[in-house]
Protein backbone atom coordinates (compact mmCIF):
# COMPACT_ATOMS: atom_id res chain seq x y z
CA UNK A 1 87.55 186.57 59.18
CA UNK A 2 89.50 184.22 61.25
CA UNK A 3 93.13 183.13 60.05
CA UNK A 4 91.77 179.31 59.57
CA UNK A 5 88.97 180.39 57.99
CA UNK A 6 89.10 179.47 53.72
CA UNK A 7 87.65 182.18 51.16
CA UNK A 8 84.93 181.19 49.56
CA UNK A 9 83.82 178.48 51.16
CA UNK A 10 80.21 177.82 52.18
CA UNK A 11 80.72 174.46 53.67
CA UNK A 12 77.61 173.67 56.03
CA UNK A 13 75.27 176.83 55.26
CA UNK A 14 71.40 176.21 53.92
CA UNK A 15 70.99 178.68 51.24
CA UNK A 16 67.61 179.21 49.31
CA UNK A 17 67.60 180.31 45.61
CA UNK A 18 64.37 181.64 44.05
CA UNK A 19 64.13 181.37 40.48
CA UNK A 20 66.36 178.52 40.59
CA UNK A 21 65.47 177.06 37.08
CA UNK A 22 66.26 180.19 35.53
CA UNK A 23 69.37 181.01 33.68
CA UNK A 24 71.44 183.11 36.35
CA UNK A 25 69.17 180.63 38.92
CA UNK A 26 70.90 177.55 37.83
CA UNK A 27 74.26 179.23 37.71
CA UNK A 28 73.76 180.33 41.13
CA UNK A 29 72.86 177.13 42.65
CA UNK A 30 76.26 175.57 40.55
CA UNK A 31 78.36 178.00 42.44
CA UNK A 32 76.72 177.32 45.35
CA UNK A 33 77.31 173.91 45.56
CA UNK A 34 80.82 173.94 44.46
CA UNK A 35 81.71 175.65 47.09
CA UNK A 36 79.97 172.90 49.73
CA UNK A 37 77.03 174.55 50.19
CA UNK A 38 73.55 173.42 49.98
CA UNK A 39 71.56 175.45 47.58
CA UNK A 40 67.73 174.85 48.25
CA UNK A 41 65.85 175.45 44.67
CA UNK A 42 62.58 177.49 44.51
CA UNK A 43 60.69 177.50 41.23
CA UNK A 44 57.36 178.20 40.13
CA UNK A 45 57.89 175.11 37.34
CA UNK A 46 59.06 171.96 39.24
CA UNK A 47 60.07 170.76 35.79
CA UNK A 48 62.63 173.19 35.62
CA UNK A 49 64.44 172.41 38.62
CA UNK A 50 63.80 168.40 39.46
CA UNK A 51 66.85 167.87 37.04
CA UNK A 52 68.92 170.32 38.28
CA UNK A 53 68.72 169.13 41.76
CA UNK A 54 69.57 165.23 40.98
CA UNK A 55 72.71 167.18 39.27
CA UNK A 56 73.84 168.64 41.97
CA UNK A 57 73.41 166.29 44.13
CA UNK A 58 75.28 163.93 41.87
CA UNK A 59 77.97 165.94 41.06
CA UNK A 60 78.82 168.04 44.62
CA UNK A 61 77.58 165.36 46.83
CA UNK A 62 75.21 167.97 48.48
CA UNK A 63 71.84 166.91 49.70
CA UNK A 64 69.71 170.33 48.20
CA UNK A 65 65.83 169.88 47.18
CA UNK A 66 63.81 171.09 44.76
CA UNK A 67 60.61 172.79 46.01
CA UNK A 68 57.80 173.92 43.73
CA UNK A 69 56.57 177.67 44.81
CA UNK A 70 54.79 180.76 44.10
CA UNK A 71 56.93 183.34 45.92
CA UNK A 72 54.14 185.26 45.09
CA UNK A 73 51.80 183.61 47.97
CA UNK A 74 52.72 183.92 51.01
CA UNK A 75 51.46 180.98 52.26
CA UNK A 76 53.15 178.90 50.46
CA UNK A 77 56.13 180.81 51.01
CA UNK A 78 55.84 180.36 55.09
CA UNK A 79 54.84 176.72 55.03
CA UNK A 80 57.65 175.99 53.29
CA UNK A 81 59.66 177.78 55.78
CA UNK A 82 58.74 174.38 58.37
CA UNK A 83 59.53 172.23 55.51
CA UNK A 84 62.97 173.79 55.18
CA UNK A 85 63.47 174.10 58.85
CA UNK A 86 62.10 170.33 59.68
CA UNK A 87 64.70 168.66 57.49
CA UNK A 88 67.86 171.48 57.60
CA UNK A 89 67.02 172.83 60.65
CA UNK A 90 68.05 176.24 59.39
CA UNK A 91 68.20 178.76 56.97
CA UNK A 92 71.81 180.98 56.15
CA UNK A 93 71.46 182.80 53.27
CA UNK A 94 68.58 183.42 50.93
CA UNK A 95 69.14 184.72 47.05
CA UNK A 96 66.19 186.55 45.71
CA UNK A 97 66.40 185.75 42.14
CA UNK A 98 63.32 185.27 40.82
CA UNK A 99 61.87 188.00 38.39
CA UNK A 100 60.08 188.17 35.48
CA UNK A 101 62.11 189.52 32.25
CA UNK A 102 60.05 189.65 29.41
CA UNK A 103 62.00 189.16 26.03
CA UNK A 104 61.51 191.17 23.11
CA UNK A 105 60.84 188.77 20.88
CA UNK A 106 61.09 188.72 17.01
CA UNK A 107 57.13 188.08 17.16
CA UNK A 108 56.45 190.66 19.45
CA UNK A 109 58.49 193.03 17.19
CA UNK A 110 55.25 193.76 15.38
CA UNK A 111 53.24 194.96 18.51
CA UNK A 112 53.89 197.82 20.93
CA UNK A 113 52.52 196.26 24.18
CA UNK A 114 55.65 197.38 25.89
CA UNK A 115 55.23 201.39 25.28
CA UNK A 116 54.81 203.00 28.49
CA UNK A 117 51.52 204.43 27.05
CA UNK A 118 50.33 201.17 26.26
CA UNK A 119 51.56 198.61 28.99
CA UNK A 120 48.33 197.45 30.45
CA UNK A 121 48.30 197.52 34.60
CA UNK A 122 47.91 193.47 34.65
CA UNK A 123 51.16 193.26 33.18
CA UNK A 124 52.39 195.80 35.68
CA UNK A 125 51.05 193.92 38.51
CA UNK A 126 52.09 190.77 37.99
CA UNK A 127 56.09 191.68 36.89
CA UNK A 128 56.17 193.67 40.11
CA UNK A 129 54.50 190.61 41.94
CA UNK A 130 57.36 187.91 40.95
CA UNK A 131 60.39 190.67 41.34
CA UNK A 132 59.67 193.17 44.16
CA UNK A 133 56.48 191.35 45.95
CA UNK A 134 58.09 188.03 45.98
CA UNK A 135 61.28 188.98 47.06
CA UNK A 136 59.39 190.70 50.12
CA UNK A 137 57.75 187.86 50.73
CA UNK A 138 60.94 185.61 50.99
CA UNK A 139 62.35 188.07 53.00
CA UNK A 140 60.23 188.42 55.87
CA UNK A 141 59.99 184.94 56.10
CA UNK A 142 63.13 183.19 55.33
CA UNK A 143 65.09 186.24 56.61
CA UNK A 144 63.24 186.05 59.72
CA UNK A 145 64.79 182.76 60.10
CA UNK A 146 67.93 183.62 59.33
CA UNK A 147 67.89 186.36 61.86
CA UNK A 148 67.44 183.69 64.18
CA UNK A 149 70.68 181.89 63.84
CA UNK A 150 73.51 182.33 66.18
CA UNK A 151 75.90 183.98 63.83
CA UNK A 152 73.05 185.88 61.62
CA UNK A 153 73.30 185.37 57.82
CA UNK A 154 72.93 187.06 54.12
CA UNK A 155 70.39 188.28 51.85
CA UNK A 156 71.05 188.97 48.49
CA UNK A 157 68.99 190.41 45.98
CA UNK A 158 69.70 189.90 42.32
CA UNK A 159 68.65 193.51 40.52
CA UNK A 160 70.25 194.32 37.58
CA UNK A 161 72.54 197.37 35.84
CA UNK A 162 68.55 198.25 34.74
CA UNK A 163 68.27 198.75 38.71
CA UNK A 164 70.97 201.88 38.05
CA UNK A 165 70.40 203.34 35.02
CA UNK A 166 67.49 203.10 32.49
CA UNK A 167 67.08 201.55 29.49
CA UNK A 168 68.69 201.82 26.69
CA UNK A 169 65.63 201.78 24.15
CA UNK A 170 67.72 202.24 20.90
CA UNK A 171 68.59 198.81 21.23
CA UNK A 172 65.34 197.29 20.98
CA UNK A 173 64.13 200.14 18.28
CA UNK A 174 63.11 198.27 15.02
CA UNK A 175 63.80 200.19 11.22
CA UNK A 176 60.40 200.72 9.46
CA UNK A 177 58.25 201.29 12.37
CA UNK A 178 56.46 204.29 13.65
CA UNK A 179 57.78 205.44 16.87
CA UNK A 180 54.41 204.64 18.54
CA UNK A 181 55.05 201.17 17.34
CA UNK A 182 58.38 200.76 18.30
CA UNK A 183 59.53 197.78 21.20
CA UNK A 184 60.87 198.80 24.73
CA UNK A 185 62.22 197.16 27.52
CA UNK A 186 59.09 197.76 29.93
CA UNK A 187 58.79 200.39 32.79
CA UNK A 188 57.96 197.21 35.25
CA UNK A 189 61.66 195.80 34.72
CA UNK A 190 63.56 199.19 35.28
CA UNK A 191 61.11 199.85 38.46
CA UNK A 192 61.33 196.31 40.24
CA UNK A 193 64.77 196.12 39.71
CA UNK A 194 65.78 199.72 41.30
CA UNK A 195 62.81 198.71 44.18
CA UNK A 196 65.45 195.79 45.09
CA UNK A 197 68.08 198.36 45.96
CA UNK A 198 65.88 199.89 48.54
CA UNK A 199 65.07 196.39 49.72
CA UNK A 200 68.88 195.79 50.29
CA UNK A 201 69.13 198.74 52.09
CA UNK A 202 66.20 198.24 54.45
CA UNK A 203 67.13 194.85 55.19
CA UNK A 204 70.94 195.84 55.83
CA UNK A 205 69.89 197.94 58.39
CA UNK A 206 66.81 196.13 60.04
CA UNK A 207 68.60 192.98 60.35
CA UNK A 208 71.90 194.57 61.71
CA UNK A 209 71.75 193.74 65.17
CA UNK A 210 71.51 189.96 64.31
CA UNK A 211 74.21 190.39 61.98
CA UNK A 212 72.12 189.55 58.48
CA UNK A 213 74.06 191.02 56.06
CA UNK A 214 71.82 192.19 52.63
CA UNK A 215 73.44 193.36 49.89
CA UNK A 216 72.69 193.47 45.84
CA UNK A 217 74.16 192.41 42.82
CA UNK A 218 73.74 194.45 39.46
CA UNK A 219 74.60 192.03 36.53
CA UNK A 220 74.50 193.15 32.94
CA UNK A 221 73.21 191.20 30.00
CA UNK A 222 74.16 187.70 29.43
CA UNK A 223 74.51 186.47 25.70
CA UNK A 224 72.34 183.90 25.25
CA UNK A 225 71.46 183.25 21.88
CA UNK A 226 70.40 186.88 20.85
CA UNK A 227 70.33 187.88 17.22
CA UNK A 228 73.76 189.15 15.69
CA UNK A 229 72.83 192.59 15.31
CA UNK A 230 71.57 193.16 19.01
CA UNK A 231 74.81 191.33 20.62
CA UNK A 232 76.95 193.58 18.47
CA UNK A 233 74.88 196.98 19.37
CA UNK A 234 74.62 196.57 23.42
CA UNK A 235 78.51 195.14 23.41
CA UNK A 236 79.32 198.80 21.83
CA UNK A 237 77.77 200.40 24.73
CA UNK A 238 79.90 198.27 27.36
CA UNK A 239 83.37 199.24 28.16
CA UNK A 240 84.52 195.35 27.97
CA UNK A 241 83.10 195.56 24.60
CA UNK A 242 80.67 192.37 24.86
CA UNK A 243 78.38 190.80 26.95
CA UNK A 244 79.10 188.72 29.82
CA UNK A 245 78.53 184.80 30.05
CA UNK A 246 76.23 183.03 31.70
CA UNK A 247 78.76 181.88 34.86
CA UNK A 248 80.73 185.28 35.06
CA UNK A 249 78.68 186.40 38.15
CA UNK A 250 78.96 183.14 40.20
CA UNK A 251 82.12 184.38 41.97
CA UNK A 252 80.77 187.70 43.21
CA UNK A 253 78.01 185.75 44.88
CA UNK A 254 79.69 183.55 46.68
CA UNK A 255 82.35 186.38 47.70
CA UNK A 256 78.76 187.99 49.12
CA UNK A 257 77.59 184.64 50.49
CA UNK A 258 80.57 183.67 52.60
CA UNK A 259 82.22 184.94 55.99
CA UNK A 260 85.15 186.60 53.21
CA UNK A 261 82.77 189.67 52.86
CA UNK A 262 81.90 189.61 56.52
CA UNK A 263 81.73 193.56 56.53
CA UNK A 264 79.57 193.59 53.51
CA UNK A 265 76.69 195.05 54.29
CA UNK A 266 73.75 197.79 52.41
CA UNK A 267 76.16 197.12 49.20
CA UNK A 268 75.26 197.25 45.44
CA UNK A 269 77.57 196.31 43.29
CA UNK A 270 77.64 196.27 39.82
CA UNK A 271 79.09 193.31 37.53
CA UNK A 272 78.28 194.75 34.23
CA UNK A 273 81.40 194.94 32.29
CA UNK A 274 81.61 199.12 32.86
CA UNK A 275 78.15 199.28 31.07
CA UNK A 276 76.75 201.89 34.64
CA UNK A 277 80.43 203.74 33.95
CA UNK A 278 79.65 205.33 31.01
């Protein structure tokens, strides 16, 4: 990093954000464009990122765009690659977001879909499709890009502390219920997550020579409106003793986004209040 150069700051660089309507997504692009970047939103539901955009765009001055996509089709993936590259002229950083996280909800307390024994191969498919596929996808297309520039770029993959250690299934267990009938966190998060790690890693090393830099972040749980009971039981199993909020991670990412973590590179690292300590 050179002595002029500030920390932090993404002034200039095109960065795409998939899952952008999400709630990490739209903390992401925030951070993003507070510190002068241009976040470039990817959503499968244009409804959930049109808003956002005229936000930022508002409030930061930026100039992103809101693109409606199925990272999981690659051809819409790669022709939005030349509408990307026709009005930025480049891409610098990509943030594989996206994923699919299905919540145990109180109405799906009743039915044990998410049992390994049980979780039907559609299900399995498509969770893998959105996370792992679609993140591949991106990757070989807007990382091919990136590899392009003069001065390289970064991919970063958002896994999870799921992506280091498994799941915690006491915490979704209901009283009453047969163990066959009890809720899980399914096996399709746990393996999609921990298949982004070895994404990083074979990125970090492909890309090396054109100095694209790929590296993973490992966030725990957010609170976000979770019953009493299951807020109180996970926060017992984190050091910090709580969950985190919604905008703790936006730091760490753009730490991994700018020239500050220029030596970066085949990284995971973990932002889950201690929970992967223990």
């Amino acid at each position: 990093m050179s002595s002029d150069s500030k920390l932090f700051d993404l002034t200039g660089k095109v960065i795409i954000v998939t899952g952008a309507g999400g709630l990490l997504g739209q903390e992401h692009c925030k951070a993003i464009a507070l510190s002068g970047g241009t976040p470039i939103l990817l959503d499968i539901l244009s409804s959930s990122i049109e808003k956002l955009c005229n936000q930022l765009n508002e409030n930061y001055q930026c100039d992103s765009i809101a693109m409606k996509i199925d990272i999981t089709d690659e051809n819409q993936v790669r022709n939005s690659c030349k509408e990307i590259l026709k009005k930025y002229g480049k891409i610098d950083a990509l943030v594989n977001n996206a994923a699919n996280n299905p919540v145990i909800t109180e109405s799906q307390h009743s039915s044990s879909f998410s049992r390994l024994e049980n979780f039907s191969l559609e299900m399995w498919n498509k969770d893998l499709a959105v996370t792992l596929t679609g993140s591949f996808l991106c990757s070989k297309h807007y990382g091919t890009i990136i590899s392009k520039n003069t001065n390289g770029g970064v991919i970063i993959n958002i896994s999870s502390d799921l992506g280091l250690i498994g799941p915690d299934q006491r915490l979704y267990s209901q009283p009453g219920l047969d163990i066959e009938q009890q809720p899980t966190k399914p096996v399709s998060y746990s393996v999609s997550k921990s298949g982004l790690l070895g994404l990083t890693r074979y990125i970090a090393t492909y890309w090396a020579n054109q100095n694209v830099r790929s590296n993973a972040i490992c966030p725990g749980g957010i609170e976000n409106n979770q019953n009493v009971e299951f807020i109180s039981d996970i926060s017992s199993r984190i050091p910090l003793n709580r969950m985190a909020k919604s905008d703790e991670y936006q730091s760490t990412l753009v730490y991994m986004l700018s020239d500050s973590s220029s030596y970066l590179n085949g990284a995971v690292i973990s932002v889950d209040g201690g929970r992967t300590a223990w």
